[in-house]
Protein backbone atom coordinates (compact mmCIF):
# COMPACT_ATOMS: atom_id res chain seq x y z
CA UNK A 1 -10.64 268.11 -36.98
CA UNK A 2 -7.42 267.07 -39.03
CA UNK A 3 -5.13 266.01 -36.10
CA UNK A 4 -1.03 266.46 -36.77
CA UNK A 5 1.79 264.18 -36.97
CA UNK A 6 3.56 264.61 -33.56
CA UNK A 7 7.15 263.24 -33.43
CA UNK A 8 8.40 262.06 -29.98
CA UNK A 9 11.77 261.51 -29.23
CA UNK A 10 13.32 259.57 -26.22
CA UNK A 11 17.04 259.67 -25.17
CA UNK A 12 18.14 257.04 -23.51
CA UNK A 13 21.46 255.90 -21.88
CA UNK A 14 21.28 252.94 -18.96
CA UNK A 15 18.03 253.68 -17.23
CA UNK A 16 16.15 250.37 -18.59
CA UNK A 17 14.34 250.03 -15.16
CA UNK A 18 11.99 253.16 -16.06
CA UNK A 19 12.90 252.95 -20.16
CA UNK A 20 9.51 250.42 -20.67
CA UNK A 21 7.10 252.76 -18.70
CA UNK A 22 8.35 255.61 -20.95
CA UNK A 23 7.65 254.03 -24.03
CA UNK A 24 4.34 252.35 -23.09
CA UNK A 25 3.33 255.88 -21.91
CA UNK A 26 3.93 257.48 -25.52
CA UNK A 27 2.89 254.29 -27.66
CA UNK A 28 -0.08 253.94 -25.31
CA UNK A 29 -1.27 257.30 -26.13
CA UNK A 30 -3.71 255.29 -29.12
CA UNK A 31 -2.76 258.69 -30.80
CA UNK A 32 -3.85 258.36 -34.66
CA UNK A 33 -0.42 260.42 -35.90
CA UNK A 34 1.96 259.39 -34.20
CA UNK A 35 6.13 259.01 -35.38
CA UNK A 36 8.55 258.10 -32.25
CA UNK A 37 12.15 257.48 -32.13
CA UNK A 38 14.12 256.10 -29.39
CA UNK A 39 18.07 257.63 -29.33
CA UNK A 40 20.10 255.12 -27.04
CA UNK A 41 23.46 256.56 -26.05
CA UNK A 42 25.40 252.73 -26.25
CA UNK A 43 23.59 251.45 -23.00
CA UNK A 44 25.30 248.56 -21.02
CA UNK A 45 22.51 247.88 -18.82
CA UNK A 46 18.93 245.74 -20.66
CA UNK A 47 17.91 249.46 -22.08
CA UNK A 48 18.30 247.36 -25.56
CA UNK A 49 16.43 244.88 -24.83
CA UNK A 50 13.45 246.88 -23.92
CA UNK A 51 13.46 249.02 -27.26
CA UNK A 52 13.41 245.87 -29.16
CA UNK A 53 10.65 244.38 -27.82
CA UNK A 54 9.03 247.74 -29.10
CA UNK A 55 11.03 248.21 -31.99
CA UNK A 56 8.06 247.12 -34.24
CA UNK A 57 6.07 250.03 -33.03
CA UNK A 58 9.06 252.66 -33.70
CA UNK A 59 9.58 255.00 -36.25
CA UNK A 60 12.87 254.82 -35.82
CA UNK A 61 15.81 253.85 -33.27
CA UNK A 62 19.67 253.20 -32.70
CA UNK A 63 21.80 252.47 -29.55
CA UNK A 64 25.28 253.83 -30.09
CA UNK A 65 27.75 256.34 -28.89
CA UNK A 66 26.70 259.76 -28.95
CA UNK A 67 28.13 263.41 -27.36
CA UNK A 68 25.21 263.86 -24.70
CA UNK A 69 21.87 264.22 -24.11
CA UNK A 70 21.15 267.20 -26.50
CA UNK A 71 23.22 265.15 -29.28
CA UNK A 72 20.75 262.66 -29.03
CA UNK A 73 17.79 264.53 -29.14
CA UNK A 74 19.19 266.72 -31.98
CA UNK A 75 19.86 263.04 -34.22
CA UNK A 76 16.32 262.07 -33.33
CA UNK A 77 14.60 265.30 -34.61
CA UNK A 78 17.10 265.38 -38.05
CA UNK A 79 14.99 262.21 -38.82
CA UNK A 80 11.55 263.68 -37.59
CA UNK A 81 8.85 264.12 -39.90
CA UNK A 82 6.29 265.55 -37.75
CA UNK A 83 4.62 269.06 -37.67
CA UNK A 84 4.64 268.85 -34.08
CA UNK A 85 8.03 268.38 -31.82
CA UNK A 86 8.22 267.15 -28.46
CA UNK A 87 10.53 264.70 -26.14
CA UNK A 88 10.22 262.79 -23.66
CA UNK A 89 13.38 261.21 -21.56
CA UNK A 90 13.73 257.76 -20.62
CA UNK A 91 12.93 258.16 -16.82
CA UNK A 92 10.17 260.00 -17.50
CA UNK A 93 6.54 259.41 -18.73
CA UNK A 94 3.40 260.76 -20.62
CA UNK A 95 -0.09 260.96 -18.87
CA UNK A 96 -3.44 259.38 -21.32
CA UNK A 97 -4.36 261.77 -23.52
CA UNK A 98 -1.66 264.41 -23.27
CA UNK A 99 -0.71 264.30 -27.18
CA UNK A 100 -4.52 264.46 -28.28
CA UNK A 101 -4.61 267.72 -26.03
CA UNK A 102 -1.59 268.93 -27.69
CA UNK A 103 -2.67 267.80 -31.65
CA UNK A 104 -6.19 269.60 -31.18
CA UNK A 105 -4.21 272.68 -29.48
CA UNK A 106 -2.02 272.70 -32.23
CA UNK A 107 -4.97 272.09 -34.77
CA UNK A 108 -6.72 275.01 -33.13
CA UNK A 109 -3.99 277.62 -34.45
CA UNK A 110 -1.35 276.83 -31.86
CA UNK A 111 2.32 276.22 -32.06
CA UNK A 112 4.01 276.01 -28.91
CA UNK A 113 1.42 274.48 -26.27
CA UNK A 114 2.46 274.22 -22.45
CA UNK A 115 1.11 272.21 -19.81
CA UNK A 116 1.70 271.22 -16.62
CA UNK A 117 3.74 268.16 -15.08
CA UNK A 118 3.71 265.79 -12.23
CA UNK A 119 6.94 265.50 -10.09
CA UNK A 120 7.94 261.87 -9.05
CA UNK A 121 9.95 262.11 -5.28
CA UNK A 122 12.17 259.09 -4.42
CA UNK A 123 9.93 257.85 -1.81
CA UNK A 124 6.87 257.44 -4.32
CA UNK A 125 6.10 261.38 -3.36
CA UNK A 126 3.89 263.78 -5.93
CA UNK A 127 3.86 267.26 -6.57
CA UNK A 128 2.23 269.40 -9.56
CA UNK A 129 4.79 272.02 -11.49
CA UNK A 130 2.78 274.29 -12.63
CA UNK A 131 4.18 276.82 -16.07
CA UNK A 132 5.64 279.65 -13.81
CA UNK A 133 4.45 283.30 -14.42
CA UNK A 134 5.54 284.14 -18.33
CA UNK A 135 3.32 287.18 -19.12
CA UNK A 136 5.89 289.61 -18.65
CA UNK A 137 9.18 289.53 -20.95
CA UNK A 138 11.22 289.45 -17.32
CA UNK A 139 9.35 286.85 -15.97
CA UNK A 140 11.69 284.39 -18.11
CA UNK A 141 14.81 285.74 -16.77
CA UNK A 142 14.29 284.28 -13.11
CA UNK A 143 13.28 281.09 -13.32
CA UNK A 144 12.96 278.41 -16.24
CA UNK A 145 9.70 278.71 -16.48
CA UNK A 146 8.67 276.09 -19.03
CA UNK A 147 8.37 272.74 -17.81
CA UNK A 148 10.10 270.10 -20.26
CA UNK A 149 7.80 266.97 -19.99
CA UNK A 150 4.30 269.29 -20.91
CA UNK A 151 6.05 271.17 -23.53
CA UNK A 152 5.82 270.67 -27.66
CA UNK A 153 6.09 272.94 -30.07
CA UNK A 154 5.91 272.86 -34.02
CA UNK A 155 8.31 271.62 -36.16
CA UNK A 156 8.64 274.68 -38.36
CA UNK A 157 10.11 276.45 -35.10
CA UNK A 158 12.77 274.06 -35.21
CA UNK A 159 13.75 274.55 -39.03
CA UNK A 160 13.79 278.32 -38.31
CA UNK A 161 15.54 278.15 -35.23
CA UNK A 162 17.87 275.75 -35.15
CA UNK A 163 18.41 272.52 -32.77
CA UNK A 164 19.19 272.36 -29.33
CA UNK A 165 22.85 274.07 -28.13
CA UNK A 166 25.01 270.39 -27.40
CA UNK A 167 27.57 272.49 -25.74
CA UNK A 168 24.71 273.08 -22.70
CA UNK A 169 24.57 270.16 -20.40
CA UNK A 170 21.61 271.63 -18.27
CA UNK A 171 20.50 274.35 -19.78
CA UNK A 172 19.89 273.49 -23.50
CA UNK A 173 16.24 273.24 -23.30
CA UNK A 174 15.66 276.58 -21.10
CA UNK A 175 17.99 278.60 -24.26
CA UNK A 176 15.61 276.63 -26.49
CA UNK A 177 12.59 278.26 -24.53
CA UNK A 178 14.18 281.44 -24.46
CA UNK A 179 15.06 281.36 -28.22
CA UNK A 180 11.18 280.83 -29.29
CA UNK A 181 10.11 283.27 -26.97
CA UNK A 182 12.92 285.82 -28.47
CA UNK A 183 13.87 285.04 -31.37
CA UNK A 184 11.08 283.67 -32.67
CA UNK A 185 8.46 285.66 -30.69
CA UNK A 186 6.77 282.79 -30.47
CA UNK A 187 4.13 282.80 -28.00
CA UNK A 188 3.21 279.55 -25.94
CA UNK A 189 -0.11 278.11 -25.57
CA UNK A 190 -1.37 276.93 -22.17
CA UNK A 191 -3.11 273.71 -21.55
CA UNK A 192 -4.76 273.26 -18.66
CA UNK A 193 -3.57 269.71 -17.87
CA UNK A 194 -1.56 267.48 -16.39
CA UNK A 195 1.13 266.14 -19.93
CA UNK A 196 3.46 264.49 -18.42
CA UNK A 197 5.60 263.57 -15.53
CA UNK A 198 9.52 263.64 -14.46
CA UNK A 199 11.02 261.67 -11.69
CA UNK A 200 13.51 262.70 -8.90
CA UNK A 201 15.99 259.71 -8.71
CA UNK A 202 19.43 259.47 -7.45
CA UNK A 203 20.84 259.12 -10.92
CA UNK A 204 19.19 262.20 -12.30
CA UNK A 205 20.86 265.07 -13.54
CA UNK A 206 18.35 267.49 -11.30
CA UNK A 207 19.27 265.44 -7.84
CA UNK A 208 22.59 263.86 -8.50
CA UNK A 209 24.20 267.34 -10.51
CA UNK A 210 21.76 270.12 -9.31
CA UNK A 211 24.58 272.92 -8.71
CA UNK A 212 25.57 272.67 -12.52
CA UNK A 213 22.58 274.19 -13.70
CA UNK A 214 22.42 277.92 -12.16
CA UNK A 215 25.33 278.52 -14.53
CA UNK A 216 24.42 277.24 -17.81
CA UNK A 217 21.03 279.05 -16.83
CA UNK A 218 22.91 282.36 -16.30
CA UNK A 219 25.00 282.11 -19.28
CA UNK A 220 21.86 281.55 -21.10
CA UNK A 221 19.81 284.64 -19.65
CA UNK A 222 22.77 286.40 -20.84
CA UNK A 223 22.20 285.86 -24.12
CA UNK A 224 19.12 287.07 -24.53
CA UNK A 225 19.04 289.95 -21.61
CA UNK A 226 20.09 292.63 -24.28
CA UNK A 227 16.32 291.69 -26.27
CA UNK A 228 14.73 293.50 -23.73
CA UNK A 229 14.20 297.04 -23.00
CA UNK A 230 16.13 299.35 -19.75
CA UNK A 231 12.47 299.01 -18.10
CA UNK A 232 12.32 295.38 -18.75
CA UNK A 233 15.95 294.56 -17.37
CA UNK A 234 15.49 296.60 -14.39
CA UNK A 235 12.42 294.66 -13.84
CA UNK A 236 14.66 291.66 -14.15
CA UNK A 237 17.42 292.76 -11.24
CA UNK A 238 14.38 293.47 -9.24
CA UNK A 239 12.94 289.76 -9.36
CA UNK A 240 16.43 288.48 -9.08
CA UNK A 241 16.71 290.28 -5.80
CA UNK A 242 13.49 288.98 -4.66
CA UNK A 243 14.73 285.40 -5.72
CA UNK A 244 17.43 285.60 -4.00
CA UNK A 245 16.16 287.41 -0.62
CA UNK A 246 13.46 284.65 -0.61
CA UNK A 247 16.36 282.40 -0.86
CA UNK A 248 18.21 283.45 2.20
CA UNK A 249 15.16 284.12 3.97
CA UNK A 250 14.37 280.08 3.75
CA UNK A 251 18.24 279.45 4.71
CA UNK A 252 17.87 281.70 7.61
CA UNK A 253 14.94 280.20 9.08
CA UNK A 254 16.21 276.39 8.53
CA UNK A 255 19.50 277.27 10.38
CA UNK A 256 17.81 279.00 13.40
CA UNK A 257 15.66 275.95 13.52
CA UNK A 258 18.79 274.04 14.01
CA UNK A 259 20.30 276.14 16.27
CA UNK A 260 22.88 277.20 14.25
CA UNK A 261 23.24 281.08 15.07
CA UNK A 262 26.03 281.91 12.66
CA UNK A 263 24.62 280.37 9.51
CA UNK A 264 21.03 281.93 10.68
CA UNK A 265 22.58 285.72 10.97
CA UNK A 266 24.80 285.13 7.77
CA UNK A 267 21.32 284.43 5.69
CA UNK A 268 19.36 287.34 7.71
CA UNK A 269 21.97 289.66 6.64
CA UNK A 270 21.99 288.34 2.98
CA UNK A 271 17.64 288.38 3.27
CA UNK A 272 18.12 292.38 4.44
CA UNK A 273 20.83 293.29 1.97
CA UNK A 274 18.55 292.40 -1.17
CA UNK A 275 14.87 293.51 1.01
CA UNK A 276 15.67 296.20 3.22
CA UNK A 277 11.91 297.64 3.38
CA UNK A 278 10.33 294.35 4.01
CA UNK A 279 9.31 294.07 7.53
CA UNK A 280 9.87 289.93 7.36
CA UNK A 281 13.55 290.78 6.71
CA UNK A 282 14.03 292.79 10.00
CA UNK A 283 12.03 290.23 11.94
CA UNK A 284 14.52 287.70 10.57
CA UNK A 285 17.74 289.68 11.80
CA UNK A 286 15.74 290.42 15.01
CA UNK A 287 15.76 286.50 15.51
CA UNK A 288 18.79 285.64 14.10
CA UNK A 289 20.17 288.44 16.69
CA UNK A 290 19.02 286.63 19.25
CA UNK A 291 19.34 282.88 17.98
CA UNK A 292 16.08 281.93 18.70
């Protein structure tokens, strides 16, 4: 089996303390095709320093002032010369073996191959992400259900499609997902796998900026809601509902816990609004009724 060239790219901007890990974790791979480049935003911390030490073992790399994340990914990629595209940021990592699993997936006729990742918590914590549900067209118009780290694709996608939106700060690889799947009617390959892993830091956009990405996601599903058919966006109000009762129905229950009564009956009401037919959601206003 004729393995292909995979090109990884890493953006990077001041997180040397997890920037070696990340590299060692793609050059460590002992994968026979590999091309990586490393995209440094102008980092003021020893993020340098690091990527020279490696530099030898690049493909390619710069450290200079650039318009964002996506930016930087998008100038890596322009240089790529792989059939197979993938990336990999600088706080997170790539388990043994996860680009052999993707060449022979991608030798075997695929070219978008998912796997699954390995949250990182703050206190040393793990949890698996699984790929949520994607067999039905709605099913990517609730939650992003592609996760980043276990996700690679093939470059030809990326000449037909175009690179990454740099005007999305959250949400520029979701439209990315939802432009294969769309546009491209590309359908992704699962692996089943652990690929990579992503931690949950402080300094990362998913802890530290977490309410900015509902509405770059929203603004994304927007564009591409009008692809599917009145069944299929029906089907998508419905799981939004379901979301969002499921939502409230966690609120509720956290603020009864805490013996806050208002909160509790405010998120009961919001639970029975969007489920009124679920016997759970009268339970909850029964309780919150009561505040206990």
């Amino acid at each position: 089996m004729t393995l292909p060239r995979i090109t990884i790219v890493t953006p990077s901007f001041n997180q040397g303390q997890y920037l070696e890990q990340t590299l060692r974790s793609v050059l460590d791979q002992g994968y026979p095709n590999l091309e990586y480049i490393v995209v440094d935003g102008g980092s003021t911390d020893d993020s340098v320093d690091v990527i020279k030490r490696y530099a030898d073992r690049l493909a390619w790399w710069v450290s200079e002032k650039d318009a964002g994340q996506s930016d930087a990914i998008n100038k890596g990629f322009a240089r790529a010369t792989g059939d197979v595209f993938g990336y990999i940021n600088s706080d997170d990592f790539l388990y043994p073996g996860a680009l052999e699993a993707v060449g022979r997936a991608y030798a075997a006729g695929a070219s978008w191959v998912i796997g699954w990742v390995m949250s990182i918590e703050q206190d040393g914590g793990e949890w698996p992400q699984l790929p949520e549900k994607i067999a039905s067209p709605s099913d990517w118009f609730v939650r992003n259900p592609v996760p980043q780290q276990a996700t690679f694709w093939a470059a030809r996608h990326w000449k037909d499609l175009g690179q990454f939106k740099q005007d999305l700060r959250y949400a520029f690889d979701y439209e990315y997902w939802l432009r294969l799947r769309f546009r491209g009617r590309v359908e992704p390959t699962i692996v089943r796998r652990c690929l990579g892993s992503y931690r949950l830091h402080q300094n990362s956009k998913t802890v530290a900026e977490w309410d900015g990405f509902e509405p770059e996601f929203n603004r994304a599903r927007e564009e591409y809601l009008p692809m599917l058919s009145g069944d299929e966006r029906r089907e998508v109000a419905r799981k939004r509902r379901h979301k969002e009762s499921e939502r409230h129905r966690l609120l509720a229950w956290q603020a009864l816990k805490k013996a806050d009564v208002p909160q509790a009956r405010k998120h009961a009401y919001e639970t029975l609004r969007r489920a009124k037919l679920a016997t759970e959601s009268w339970r909850l206003m029964y309780c919150a009724l009561r505040g206990r």
